[in-house]
PDB file of N, CA and C in Angstrom:
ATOM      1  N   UNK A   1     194.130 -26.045 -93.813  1.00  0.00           N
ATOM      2  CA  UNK A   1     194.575 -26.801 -92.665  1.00  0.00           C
ATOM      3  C   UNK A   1     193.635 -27.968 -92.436  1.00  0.00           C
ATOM      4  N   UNK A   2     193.749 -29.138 -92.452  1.00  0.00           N
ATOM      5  CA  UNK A   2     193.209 -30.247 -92.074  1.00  0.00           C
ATOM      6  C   UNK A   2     194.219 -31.096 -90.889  1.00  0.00           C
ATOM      7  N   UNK A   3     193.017 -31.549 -90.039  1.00  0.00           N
ATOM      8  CA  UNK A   3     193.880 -32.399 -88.954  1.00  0.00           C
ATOM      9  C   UNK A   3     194.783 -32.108 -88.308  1.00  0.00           C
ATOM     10  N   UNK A   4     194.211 -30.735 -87.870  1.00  0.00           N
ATOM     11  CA  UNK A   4     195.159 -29.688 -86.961  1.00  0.00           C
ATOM     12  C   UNK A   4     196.155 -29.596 -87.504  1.00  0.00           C
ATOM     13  N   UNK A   5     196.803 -29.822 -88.703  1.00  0.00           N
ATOM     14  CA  UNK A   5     197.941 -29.612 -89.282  1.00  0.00           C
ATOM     15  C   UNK A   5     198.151 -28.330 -90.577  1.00  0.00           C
ATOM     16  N   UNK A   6     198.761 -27.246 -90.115  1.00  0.00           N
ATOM     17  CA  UNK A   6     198.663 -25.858 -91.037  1.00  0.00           C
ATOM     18  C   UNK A   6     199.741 -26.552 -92.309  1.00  0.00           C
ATOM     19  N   UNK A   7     199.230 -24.993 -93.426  1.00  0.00           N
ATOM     20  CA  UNK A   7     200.083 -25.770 -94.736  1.00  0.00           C
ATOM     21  C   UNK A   7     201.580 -25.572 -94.611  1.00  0.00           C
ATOM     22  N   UNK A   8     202.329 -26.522 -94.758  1.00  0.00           N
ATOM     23  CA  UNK A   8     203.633 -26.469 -94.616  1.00  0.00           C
ATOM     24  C   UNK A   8     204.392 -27.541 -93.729  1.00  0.00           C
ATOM     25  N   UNK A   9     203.135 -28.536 -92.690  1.00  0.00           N
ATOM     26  CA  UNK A   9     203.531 -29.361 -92.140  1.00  0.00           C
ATOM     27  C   UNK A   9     203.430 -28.560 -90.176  1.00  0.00           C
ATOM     28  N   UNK A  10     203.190 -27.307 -89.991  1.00  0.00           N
ATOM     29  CA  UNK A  10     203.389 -26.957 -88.485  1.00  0.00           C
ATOM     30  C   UNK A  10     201.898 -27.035 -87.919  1.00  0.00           C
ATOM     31  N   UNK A  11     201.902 -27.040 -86.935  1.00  0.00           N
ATOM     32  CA  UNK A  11     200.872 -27.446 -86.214  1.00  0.00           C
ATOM     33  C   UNK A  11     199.996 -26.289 -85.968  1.00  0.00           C
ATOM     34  N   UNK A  12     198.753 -26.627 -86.029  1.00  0.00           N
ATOM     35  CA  UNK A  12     198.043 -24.974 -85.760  1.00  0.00           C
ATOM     36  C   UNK A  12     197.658 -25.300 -84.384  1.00  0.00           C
ATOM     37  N   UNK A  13     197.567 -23.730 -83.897  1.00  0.00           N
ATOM     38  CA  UNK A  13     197.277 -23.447 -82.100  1.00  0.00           C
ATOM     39  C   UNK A  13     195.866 -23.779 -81.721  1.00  0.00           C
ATOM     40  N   UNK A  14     195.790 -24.370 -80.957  1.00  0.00           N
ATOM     41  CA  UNK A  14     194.532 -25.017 -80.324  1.00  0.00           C
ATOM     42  C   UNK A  14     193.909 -23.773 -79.778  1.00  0.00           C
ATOM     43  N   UNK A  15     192.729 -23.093 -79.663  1.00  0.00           N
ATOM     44  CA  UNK A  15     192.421 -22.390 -79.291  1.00  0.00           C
ATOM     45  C   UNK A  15     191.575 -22.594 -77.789  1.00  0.00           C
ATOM     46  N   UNK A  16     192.263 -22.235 -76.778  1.00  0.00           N
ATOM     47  CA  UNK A  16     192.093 -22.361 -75.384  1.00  0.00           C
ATOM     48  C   UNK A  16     191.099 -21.325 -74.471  1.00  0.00           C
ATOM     49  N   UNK A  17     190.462 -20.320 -75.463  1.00  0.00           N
ATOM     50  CA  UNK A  17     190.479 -19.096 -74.562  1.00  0.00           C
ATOM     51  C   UNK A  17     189.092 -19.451 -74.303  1.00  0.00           C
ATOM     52  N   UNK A  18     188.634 -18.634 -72.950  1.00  0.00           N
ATOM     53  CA  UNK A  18     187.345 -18.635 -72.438  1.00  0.00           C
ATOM     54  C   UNK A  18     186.298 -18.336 -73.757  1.00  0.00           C
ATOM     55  N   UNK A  19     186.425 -17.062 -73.942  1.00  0.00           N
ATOM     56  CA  UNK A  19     185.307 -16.862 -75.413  1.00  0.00           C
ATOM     57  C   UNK A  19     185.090 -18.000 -76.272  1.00  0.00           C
ATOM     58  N   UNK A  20     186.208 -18.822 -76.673  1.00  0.00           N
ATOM     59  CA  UNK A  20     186.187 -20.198 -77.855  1.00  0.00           C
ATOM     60  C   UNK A  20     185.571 -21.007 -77.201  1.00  0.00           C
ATOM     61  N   UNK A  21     185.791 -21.678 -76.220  1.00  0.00           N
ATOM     62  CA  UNK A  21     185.281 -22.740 -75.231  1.00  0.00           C
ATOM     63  C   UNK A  21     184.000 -22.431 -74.792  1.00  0.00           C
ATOM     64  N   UNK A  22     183.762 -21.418 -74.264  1.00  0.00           N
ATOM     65  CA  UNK A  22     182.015 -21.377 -73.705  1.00  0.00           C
ATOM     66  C   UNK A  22     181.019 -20.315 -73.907  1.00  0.00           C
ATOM     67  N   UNK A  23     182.006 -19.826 -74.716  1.00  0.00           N
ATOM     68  CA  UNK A  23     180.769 -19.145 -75.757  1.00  0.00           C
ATOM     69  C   UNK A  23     180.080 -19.027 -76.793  1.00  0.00           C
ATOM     70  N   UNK A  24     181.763 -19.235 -77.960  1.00  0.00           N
ATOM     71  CA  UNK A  24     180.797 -19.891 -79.317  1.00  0.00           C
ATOM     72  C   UNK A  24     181.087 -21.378 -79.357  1.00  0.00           C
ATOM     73  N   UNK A  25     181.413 -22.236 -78.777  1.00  0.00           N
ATOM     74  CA  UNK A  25     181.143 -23.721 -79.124  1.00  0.00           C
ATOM     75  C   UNK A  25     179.751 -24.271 -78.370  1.00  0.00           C
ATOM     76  N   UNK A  26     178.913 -24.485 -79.046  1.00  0.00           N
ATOM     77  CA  UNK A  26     177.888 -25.053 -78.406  1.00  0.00           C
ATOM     78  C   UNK A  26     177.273 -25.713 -76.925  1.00  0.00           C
ATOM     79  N   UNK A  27     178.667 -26.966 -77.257  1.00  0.00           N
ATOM     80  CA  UNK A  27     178.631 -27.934 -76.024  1.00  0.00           C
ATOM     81  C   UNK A  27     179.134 -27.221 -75.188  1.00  0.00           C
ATOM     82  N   UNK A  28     180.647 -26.388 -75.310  1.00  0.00           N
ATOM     83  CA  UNK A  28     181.335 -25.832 -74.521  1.00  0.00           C
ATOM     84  C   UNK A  28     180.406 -24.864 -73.499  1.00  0.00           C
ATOM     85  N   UNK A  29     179.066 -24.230 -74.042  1.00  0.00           N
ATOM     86  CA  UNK A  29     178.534 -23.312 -73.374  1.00  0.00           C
ATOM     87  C   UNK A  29     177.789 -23.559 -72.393  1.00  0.00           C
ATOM     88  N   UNK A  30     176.909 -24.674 -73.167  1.00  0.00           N
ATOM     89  CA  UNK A  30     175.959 -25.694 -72.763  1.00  0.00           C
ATOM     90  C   UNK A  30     176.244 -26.158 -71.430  1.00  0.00           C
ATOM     91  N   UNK A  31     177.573 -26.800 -71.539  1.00  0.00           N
ATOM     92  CA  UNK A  31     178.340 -27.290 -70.440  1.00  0.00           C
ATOM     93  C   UNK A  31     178.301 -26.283 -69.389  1.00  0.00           C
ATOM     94  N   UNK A  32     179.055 -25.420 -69.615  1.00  0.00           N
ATOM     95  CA  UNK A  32     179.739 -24.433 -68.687  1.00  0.00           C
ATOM     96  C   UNK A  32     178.285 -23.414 -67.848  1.00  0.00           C
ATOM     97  N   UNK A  33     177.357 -23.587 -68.752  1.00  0.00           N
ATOM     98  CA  UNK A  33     175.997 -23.087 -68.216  1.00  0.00           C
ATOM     99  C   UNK A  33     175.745 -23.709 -67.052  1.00  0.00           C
ATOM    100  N   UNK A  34     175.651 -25.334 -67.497  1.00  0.00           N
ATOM    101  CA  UNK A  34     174.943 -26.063 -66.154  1.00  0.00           C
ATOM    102  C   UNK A  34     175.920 -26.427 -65.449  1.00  0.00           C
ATOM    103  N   UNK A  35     177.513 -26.185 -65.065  1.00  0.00           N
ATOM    104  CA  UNK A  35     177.977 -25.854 -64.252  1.00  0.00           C
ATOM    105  C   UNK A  35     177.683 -25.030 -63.348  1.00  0.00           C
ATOM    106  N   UNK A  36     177.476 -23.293 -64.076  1.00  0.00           N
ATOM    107  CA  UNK A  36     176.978 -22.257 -62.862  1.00  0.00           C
ATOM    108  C   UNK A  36     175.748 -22.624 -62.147  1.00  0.00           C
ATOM    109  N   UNK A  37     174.968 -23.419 -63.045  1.00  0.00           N
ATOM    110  CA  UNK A  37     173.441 -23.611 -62.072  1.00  0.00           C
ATOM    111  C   UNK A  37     173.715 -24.745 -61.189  1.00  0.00           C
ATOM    112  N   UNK A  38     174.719 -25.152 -61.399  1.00  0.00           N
ATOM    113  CA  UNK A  38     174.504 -26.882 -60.677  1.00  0.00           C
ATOM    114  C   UNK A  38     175.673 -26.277 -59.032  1.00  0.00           C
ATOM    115  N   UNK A  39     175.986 -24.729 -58.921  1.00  0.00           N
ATOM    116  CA  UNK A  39     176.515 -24.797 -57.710  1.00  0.00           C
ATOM    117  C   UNK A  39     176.200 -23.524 -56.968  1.00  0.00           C
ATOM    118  N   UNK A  40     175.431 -23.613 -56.150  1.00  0.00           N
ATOM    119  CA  UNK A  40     174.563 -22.295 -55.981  1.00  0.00           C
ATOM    120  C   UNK A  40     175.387 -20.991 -55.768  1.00  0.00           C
ATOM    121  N   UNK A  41     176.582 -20.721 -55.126  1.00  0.00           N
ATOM    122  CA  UNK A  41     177.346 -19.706 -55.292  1.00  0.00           C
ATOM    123  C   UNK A  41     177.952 -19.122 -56.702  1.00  0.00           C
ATOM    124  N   UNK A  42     177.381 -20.020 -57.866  1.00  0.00           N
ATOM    125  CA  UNK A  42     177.491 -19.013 -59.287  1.00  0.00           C
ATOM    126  C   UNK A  42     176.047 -19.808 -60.070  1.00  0.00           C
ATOM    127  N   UNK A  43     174.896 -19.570 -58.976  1.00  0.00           N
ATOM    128  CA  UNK A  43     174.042 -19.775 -60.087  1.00  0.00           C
ATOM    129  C   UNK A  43     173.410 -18.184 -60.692  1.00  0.00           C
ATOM    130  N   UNK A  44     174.080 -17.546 -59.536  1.00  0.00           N
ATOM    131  CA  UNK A  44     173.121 -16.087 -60.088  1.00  0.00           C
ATOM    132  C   UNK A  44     173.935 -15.250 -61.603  1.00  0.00           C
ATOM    133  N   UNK A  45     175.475 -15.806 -61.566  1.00  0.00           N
ATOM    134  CA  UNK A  45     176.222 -15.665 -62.553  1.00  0.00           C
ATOM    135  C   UNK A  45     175.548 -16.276 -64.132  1.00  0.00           C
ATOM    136  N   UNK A  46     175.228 -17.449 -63.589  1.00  0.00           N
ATOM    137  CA  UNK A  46     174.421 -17.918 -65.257  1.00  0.00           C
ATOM    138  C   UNK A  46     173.468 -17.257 -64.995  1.00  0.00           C
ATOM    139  N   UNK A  47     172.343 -16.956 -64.492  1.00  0.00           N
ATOM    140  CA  UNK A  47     171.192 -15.653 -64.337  1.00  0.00           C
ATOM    141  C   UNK A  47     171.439 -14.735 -65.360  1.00  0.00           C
ATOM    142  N   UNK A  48     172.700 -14.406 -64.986  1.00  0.00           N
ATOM    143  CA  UNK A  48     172.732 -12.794 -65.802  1.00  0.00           C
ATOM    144  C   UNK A  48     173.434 -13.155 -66.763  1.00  0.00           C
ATOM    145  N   UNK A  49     174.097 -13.856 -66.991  1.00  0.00           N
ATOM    146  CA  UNK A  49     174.811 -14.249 -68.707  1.00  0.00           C
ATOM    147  C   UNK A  49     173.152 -14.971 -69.475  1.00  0.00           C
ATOM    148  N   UNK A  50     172.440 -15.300 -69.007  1.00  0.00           N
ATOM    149  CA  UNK A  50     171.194 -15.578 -69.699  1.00  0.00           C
ATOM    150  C   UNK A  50     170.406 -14.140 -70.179  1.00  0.00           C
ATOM    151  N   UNK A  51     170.172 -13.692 -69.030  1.00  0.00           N
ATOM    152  CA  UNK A  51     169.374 -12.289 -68.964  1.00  0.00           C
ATOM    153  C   UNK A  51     170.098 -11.421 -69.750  1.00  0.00           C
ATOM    154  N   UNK A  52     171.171 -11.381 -69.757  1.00  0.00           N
ATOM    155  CA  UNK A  52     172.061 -10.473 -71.194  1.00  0.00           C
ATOM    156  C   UNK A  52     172.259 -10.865 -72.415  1.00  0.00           C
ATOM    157  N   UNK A  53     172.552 -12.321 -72.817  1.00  0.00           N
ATOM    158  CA  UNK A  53     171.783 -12.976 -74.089  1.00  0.00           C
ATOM    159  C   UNK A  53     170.190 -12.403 -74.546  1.00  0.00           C
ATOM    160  N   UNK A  54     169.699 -12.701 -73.678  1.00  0.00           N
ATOM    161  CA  UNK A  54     168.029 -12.282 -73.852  1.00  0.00           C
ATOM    162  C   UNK A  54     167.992 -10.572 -74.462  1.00  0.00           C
ATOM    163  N   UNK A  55     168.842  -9.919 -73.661  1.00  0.00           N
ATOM    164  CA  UNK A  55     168.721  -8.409 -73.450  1.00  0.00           C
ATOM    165  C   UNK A  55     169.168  -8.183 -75.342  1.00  0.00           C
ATOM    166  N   UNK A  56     170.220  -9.123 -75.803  1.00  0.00           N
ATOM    167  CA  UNK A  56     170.869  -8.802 -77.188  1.00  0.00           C
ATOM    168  C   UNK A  56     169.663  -8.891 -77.856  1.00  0.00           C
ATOM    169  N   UNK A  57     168.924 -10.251 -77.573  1.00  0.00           N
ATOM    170  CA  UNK A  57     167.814 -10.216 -78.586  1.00  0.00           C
ATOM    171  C   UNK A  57     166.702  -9.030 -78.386  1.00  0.00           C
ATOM    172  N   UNK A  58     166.197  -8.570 -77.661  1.00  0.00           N
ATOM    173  CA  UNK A  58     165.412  -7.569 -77.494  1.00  0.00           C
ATOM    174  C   UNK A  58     164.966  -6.667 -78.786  1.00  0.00           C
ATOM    175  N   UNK A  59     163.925  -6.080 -78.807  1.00  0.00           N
ATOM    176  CA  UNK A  59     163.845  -5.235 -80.020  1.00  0.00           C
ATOM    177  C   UNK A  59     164.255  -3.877 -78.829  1.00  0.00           C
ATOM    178  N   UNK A  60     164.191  -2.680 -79.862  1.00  0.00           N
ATOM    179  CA  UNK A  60     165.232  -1.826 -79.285  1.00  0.00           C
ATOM    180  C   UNK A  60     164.208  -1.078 -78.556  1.00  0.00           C
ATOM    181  N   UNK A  61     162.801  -0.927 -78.634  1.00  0.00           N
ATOM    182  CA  UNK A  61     162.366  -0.345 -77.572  1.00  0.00           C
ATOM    183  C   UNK A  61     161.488  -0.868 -76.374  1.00  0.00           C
ATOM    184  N   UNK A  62     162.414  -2.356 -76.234  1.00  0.00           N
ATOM    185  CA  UNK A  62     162.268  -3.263 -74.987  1.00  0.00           C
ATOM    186  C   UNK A  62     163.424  -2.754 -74.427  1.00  0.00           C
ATOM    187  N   UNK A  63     164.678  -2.218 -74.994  1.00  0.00           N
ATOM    188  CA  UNK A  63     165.534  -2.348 -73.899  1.00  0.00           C
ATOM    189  C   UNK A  63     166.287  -1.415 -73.298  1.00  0.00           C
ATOM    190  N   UNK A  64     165.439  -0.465 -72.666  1.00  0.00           N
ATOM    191  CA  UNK A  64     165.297   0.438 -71.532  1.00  0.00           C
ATOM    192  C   UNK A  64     165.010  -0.419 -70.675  1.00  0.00           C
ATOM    193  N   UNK A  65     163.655  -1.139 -70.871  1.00  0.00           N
ATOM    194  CA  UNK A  65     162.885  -1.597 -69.011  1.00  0.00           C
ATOM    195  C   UNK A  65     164.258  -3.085 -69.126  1.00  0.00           C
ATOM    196  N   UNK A  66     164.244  -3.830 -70.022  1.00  0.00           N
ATOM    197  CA  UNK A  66     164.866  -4.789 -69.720  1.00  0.00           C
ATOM    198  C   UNK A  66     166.447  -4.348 -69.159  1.00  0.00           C
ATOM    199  N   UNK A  67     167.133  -3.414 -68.971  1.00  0.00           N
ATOM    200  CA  UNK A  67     168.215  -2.950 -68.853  1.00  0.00           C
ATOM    201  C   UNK A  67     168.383  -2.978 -67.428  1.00  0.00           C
ATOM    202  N   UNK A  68     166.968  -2.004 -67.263  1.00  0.00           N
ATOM    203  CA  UNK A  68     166.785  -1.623 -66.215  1.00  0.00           C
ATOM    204  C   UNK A  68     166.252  -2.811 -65.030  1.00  0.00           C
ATOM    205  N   UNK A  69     165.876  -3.800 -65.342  1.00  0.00           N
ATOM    206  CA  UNK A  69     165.267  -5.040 -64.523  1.00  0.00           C
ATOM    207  C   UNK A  69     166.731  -5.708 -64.073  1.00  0.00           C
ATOM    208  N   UNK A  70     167.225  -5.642 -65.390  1.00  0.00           N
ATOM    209  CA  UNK A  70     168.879  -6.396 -65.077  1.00  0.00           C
ATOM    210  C   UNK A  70     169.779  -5.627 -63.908  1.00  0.00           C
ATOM    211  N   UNK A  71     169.624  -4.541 -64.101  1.00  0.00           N
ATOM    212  CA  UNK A  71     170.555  -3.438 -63.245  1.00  0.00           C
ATOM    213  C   UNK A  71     170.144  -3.763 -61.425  1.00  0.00           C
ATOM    214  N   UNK A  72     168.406  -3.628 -61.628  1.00  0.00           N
ATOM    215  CA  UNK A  72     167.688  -3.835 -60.188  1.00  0.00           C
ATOM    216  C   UNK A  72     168.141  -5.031 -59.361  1.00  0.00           C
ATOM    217  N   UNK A  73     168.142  -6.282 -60.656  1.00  0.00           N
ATOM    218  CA  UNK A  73     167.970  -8.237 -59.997  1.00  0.00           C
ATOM    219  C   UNK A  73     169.655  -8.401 -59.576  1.00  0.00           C
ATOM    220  N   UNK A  74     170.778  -7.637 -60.912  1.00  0.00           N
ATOM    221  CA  UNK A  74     171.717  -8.377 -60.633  1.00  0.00           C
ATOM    222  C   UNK A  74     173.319  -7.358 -60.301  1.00  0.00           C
ATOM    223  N   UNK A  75     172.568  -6.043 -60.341  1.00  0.00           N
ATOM    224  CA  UNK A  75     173.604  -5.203 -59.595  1.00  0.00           C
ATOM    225  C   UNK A  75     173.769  -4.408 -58.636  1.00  0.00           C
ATOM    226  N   UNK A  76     172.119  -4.100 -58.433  1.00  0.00           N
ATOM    227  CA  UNK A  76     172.376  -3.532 -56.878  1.00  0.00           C
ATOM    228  C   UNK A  76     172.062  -4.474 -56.075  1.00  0.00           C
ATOM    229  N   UNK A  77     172.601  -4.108 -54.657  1.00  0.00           N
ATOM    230  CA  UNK A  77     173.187  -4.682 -53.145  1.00  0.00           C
ATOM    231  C   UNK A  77     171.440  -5.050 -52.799  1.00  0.00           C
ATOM    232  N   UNK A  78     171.239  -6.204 -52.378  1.00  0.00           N
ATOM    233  CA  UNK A  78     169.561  -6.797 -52.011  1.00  0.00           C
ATOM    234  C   UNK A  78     169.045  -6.734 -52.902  1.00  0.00           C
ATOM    235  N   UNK A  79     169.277  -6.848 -54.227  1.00  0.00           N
ATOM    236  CA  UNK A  79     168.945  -7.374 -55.510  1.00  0.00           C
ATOM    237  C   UNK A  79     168.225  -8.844 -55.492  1.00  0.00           C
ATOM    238  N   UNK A  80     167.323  -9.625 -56.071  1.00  0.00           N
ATOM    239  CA  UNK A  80     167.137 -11.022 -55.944  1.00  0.00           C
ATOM    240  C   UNK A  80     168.313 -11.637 -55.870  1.00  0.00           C
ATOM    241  N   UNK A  81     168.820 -11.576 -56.919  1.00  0.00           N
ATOM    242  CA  UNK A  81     170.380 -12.405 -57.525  1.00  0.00           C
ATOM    243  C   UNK A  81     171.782 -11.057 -57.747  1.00  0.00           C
ATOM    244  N   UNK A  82     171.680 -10.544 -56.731  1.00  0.00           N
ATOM    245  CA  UNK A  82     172.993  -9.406 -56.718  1.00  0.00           C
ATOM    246  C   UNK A  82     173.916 -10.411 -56.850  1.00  0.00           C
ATOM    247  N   UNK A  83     174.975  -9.798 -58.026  1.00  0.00           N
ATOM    248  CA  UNK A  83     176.252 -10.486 -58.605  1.00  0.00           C
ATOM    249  C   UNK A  83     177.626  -9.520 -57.458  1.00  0.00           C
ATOM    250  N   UNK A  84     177.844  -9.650 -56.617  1.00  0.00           N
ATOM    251  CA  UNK A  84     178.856  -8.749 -55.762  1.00  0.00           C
ATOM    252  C   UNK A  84     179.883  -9.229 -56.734  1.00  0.00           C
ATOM    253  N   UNK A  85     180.146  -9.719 -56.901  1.00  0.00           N
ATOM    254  CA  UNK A  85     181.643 -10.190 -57.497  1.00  0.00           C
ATOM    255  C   UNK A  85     181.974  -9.363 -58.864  1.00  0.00           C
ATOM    256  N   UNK A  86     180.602  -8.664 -58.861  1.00  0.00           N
ATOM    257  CA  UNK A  86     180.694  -7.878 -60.202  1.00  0.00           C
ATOM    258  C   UNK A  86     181.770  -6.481 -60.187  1.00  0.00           C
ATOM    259  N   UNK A  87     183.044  -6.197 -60.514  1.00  0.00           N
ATOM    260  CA  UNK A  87     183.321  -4.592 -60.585  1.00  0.00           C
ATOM    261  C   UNK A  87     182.247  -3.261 -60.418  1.00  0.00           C
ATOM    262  N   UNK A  88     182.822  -2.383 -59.508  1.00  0.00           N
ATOM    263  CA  UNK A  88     182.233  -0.955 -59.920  1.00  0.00           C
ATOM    264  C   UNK A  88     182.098  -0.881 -61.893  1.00  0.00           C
ATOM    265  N   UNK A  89     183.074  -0.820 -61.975  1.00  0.00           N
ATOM    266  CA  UNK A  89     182.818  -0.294 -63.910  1.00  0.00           C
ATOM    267  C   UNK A  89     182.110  -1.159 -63.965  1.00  0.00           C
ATOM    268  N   UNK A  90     182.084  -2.817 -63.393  1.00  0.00           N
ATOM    269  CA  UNK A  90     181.280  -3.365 -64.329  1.00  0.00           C
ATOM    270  C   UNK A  90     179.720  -3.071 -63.914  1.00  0.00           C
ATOM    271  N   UNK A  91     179.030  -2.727 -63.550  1.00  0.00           N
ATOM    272  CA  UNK A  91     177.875  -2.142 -63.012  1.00  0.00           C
ATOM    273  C   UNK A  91     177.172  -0.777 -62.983  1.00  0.00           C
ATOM    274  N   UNK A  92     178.425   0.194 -63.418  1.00  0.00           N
ATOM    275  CA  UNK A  92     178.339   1.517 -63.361  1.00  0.00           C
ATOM    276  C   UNK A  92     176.770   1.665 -64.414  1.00  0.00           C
ATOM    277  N   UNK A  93     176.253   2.563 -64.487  1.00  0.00           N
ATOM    278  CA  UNK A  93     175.156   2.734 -65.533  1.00  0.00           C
ATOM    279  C   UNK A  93     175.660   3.373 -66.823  1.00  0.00           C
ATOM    280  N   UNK A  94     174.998   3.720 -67.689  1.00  0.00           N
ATOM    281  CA  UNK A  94     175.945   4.006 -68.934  1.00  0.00           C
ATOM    282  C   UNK A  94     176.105   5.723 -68.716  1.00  0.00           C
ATOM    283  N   UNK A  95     177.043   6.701 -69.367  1.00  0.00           N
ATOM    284  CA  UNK A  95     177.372   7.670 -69.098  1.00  0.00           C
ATOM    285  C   UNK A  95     176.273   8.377 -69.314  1.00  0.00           C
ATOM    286  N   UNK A  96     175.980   9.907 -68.947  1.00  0.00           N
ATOM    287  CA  UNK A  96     174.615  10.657 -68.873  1.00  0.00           C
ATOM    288  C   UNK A  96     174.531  10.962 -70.214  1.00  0.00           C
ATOM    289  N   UNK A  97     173.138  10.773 -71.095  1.00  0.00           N
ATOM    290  CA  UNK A  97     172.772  10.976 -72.237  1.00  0.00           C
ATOM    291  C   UNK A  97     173.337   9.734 -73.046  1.00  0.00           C
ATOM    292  N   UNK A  98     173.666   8.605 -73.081  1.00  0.00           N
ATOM    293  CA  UNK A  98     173.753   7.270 -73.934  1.00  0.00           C
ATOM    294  C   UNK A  98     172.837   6.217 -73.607  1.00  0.00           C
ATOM    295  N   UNK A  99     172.228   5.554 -74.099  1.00  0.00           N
ATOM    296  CA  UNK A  99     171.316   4.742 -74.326  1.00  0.00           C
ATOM    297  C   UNK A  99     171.734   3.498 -73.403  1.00  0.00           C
ATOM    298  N   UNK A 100     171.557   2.863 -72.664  1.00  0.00           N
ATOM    299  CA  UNK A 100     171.988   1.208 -71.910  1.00  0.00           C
ATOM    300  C   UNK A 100     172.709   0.673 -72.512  1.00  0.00           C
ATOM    301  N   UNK A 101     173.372  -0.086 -72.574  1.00  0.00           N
ATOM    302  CA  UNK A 101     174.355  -1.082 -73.272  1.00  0.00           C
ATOM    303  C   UNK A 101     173.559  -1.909 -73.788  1.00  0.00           C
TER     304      UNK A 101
END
């Protein structure tokens, strides 16, 4: 496919979705980062999409405490940067006897 054009002459689908746009395209992320910081009601949102990037890189027996710092800052209620907007599931801790996410 060259020039958005698939073989056969039809057009290939532009890919629109959140994941394509601001996560793996560079600028797209870049962008969409200093959006959340540039409006203080979702700067604590880029907070924790940073702090969970960070958490991937971790070696694996950093990330207990780092799990656990994330859980303290950005999911419980009087947290520095509590994310409320976050779901129950999405906050829940991981099931008894599995390792943090």
């Amino acid at each position: 496919a060259q020039n958005g054009v698939a073989p056969g002459g039809g057009h290939l689908e532009e890919d629109t979705s959140f994941r394509w746009q601001c996560v793996e395209q560079p600028i797209g992320k870049l962008l969409f980062r200093r959006f959340l910081e540039g409006r203080p009601e979702l700067a604590a949102a880029g907070a924790l999409w940073a702090e969970l990037e960070a958490y991937e890189q971790c070696e694996e027996e950093e990330r207990a405490g780092a799990a656990a710092a994330i859980r303290s800052r950005f999911f419980t209620p009087g947290g520095a940067q509590h994310c409320a907007f976050l779901s129950a599931a999405a906050v829940a801790g991981p099931p008894a006897g599995e390792a943090p996410p």
